[in-house]
C-alpha atoms as a PDB file:
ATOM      1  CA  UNK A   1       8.753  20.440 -22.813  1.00  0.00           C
ATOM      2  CA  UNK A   2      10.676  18.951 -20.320  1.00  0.00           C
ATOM      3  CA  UNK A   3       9.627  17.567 -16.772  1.00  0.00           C
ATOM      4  CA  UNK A   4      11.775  17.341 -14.229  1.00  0.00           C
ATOM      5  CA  UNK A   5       9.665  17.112 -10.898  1.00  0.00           C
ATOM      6  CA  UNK A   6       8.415  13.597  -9.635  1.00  0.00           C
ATOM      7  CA  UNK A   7       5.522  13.059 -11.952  1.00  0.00           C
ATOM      8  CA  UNK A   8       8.081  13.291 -15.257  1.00  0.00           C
ATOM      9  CA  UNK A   9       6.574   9.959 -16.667  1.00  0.00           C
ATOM     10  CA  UNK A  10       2.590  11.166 -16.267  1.00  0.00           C
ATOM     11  CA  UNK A  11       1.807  12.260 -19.305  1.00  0.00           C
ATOM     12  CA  UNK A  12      -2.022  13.257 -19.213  1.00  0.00           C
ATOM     13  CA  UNK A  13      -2.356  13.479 -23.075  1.00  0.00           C
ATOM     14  CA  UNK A  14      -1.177   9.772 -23.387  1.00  0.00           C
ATOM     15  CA  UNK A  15      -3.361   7.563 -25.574  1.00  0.00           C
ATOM     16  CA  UNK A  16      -1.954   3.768 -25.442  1.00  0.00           C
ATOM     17  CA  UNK A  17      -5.406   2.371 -26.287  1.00  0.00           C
ATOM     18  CA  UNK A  18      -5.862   2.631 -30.251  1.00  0.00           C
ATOM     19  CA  UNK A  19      -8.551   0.014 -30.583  1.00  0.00           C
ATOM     20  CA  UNK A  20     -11.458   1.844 -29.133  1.00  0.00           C
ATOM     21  CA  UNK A  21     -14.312   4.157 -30.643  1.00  0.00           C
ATOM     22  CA  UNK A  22     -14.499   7.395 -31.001  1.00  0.00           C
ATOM     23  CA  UNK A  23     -14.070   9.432 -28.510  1.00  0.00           C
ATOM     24  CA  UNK A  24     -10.243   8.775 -27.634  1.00  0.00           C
ATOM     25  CA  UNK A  25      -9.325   9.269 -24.318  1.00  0.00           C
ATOM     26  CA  UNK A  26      -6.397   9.530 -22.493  1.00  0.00           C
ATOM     27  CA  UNK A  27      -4.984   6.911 -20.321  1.00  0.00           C
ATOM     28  CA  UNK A  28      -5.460   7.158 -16.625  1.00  0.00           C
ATOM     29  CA  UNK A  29      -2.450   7.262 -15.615  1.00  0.00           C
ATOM     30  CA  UNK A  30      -3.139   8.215 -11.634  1.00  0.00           C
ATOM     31  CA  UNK A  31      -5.185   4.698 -11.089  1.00  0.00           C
ATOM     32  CA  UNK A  32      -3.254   2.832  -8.728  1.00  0.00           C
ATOM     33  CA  UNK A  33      -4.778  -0.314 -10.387  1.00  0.00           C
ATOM     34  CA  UNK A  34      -3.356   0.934 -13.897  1.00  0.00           C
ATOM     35  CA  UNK A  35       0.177   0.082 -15.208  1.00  0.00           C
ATOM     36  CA  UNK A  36       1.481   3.305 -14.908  1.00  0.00           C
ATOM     37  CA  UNK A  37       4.402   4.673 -13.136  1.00  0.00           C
ATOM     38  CA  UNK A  38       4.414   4.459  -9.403  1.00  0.00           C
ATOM     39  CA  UNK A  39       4.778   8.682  -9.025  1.00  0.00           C
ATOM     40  CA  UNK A  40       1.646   8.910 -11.094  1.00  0.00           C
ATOM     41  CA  UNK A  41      -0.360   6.996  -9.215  1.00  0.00           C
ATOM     42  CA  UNK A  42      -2.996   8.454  -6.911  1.00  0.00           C
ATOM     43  CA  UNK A  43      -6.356   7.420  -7.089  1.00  0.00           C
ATOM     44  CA  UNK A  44      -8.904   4.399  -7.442  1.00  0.00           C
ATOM     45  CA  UNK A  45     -12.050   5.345  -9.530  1.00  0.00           C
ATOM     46  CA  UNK A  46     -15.196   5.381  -7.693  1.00  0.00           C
ATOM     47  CA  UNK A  47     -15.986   1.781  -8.738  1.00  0.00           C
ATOM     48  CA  UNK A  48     -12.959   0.070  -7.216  1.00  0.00           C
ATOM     49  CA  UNK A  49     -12.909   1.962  -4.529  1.00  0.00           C
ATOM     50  CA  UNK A  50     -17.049   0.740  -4.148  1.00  0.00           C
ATOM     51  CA  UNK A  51     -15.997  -2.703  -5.023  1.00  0.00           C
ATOM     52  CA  UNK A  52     -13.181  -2.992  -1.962  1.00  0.00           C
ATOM     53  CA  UNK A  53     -15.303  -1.243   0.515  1.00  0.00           C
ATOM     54  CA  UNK A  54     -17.918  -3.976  -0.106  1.00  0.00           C
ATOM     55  CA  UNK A  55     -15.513  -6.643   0.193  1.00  0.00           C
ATOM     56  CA  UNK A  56     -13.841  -5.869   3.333  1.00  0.00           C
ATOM     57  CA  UNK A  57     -17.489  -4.964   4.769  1.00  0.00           C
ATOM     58  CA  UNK A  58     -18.940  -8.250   3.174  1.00  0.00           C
ATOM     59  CA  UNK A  59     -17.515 -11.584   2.939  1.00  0.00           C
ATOM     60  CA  UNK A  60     -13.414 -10.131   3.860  1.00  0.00           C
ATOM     61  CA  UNK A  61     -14.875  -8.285   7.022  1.00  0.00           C
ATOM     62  CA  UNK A  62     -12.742 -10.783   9.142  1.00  0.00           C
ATOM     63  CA  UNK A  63      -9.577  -9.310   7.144  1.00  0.00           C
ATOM     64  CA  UNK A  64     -10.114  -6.035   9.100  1.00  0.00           C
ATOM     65  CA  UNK A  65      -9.305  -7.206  12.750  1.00  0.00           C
ATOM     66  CA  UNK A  66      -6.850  -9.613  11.734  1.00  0.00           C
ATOM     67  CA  UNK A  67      -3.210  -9.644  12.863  1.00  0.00           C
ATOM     68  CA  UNK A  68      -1.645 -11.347   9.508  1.00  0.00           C
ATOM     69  CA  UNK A  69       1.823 -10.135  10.109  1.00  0.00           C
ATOM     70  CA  UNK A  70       2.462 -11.928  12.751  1.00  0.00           C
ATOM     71  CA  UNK A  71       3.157  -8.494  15.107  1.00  0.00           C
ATOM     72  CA  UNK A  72       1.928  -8.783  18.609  1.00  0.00           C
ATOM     73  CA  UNK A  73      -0.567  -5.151  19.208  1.00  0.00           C
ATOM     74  CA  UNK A  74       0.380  -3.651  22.046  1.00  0.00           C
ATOM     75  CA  UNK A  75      -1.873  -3.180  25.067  1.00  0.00           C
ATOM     76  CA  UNK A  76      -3.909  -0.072  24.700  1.00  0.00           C
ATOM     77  CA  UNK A  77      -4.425   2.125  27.840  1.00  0.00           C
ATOM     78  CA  UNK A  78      -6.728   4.235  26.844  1.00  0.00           C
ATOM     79  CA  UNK A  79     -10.508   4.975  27.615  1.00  0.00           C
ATOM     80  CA  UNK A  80     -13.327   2.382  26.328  1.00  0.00           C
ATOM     81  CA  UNK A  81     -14.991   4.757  23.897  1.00  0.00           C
ATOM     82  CA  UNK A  82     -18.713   4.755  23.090  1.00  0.00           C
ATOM     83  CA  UNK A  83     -20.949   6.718  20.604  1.00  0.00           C
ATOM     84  CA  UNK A  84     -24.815   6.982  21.013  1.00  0.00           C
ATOM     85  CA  UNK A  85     -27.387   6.362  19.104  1.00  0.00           C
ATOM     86  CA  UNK A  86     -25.936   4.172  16.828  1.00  0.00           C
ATOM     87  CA  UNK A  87     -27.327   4.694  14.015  1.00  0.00           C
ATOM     88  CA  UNK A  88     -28.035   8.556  14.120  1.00  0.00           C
ATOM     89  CA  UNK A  89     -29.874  10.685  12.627  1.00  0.00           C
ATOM     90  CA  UNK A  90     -27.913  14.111  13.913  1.00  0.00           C
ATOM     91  CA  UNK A  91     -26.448  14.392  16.789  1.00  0.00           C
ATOM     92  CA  UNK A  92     -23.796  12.112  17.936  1.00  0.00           C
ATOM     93  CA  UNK A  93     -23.528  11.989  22.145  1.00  0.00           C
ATOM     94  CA  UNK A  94     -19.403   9.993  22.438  1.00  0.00           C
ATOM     95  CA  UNK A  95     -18.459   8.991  26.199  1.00  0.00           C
ATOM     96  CA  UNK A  96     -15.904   6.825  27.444  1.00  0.00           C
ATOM     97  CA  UNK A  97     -14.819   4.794  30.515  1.00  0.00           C
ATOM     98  CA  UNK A  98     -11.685   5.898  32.238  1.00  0.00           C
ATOM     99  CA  UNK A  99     -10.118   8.918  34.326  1.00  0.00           C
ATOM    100  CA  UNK A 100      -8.661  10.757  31.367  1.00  0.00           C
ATOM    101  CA  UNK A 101     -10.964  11.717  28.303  1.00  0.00           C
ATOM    102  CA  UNK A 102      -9.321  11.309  24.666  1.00  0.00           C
ATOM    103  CA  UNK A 103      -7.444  14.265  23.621  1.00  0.00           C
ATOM    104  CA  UNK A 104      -9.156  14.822  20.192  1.00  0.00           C
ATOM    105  CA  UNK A 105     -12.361  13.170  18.721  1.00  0.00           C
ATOM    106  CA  UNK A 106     -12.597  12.930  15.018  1.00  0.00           C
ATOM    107  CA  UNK A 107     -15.311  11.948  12.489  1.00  0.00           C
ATOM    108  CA  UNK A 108     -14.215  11.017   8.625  1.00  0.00           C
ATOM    109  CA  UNK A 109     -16.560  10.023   5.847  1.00  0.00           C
ATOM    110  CA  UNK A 110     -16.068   7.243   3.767  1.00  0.00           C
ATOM    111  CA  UNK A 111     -13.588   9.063   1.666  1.00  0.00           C
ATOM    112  CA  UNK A 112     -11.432   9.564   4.743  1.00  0.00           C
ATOM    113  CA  UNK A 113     -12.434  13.467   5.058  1.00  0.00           C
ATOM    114  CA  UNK A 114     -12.416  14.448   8.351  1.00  0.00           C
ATOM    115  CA  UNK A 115     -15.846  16.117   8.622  1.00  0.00           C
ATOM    116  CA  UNK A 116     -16.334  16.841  12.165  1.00  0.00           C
ATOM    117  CA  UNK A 117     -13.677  17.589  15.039  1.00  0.00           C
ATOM    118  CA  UNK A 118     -14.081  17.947  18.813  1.00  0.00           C
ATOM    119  CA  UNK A 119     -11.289  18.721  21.852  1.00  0.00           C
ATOM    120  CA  UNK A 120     -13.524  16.954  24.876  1.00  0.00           C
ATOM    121  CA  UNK A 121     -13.354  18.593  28.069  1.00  0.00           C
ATOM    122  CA  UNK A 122     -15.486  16.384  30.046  1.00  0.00           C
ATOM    123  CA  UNK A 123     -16.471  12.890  30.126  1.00  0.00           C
ATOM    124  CA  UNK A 124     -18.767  13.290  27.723  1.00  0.00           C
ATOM    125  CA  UNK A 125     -18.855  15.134  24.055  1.00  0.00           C
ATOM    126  CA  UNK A 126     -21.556  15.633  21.070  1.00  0.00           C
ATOM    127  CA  UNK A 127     -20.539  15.761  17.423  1.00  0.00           C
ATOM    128  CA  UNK A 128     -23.157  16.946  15.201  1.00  0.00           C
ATOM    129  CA  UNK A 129     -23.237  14.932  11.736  1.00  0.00           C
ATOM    130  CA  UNK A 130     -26.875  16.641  11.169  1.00  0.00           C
ATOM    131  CA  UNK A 131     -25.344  18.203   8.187  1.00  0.00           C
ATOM    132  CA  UNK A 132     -24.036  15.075   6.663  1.00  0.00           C
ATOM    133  CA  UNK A 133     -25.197  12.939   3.640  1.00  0.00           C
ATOM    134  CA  UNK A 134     -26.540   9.257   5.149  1.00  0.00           C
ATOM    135  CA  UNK A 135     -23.843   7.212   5.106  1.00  0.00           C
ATOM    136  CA  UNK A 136     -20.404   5.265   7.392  1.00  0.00           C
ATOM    137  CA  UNK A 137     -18.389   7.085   9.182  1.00  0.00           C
ATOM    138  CA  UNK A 138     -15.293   6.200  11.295  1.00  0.00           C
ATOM    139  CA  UNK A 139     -15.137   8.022  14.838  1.00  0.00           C
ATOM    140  CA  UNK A 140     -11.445   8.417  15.983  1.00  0.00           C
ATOM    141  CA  UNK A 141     -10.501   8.825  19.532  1.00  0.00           C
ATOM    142  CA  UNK A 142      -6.912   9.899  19.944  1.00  0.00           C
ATOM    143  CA  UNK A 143      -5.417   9.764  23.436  1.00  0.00           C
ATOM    144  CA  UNK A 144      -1.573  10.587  23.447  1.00  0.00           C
ATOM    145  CA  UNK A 145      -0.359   8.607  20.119  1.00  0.00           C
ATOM    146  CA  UNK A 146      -2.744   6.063  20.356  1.00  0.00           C
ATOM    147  CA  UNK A 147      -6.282   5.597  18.898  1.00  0.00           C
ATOM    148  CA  UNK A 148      -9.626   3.882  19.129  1.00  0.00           C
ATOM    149  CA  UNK A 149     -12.169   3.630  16.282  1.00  0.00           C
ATOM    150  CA  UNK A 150     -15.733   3.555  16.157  1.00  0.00           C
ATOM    151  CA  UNK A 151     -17.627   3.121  13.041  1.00  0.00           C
ATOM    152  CA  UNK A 152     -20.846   5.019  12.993  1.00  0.00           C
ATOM    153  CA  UNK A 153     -23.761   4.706  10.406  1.00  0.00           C
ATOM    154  CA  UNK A 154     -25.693   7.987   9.934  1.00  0.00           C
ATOM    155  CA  UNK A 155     -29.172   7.751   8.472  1.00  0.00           C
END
């Protein structure tokens, strides 16, 4: 049988690894840290992706604010969000600073699911995470086509 959409080379009954023990697996051909074709590719296993988020929250954290391409950010005119408590164990009170609130409020888990959307209408919102595992989250404020990010730990 013939492919002829994007993912021709992923072959998901592929076995390049004839060394190892019963039982023979296919190759993982969708891990982007694999040496498989670039249309294939879609996915870190749990591990890496574990392994990176502990990095860049650990001894890399610095990498996250950094301007290493040498662009200048533009000024951001938005609202000075904040989101109380921080750490919380439910409900989630967001308020900013400013004459205009954001436009759309957005909470994503660590696998970047959004789990949790709001449209404020006053200066003032609540986002209820009381249904969420424990975990990081990443609050998104979006005002016109810009955005401001809070990270929020729920216990």
């Amino acid at each position: 049988m013939r492919k002829t959409d994007a993912t021709a080379g992923c072959d998901p009954s592929q076995n390049t690894c004839t060394e190892a023990t019963d039982p023979q697996l296919p190759d993982m051909y969708e891990n982007y840290m694999d040496y498989s074709s670039d249309e294939c590719q879609n996915l870190f296993t749990r591990q890496q992706a574990d392994l990176m988020r502990s990095v860049l929250t650990g001894p890399r954290a610095g990498l996250l604010w950094q301007n290493t391409v040498g662009i200048e950010s533009p000024a951001i005119d938005m609202p000075q969000v904040s989101a109380q408590p921080n750490p919380t164990q439910g409900t989630l009170r967001v308020s900013w600073k400013g004459n205009v609130p954001p436009s759309n409020l957005s909470v994503y888990n660590a696998a970047g699911a959004c789990v949790a959307t709001v449209q404020p209408t006053g200066m003032t919102s609540e986002i209820d995470l009381s249904q969420q595992p424990q975990g990081v989250y990443i609050l998104k404020a979006t005002t016109g086509t810009q955005h401001q990010i809070v990270k929020i730990v729920k216990q």
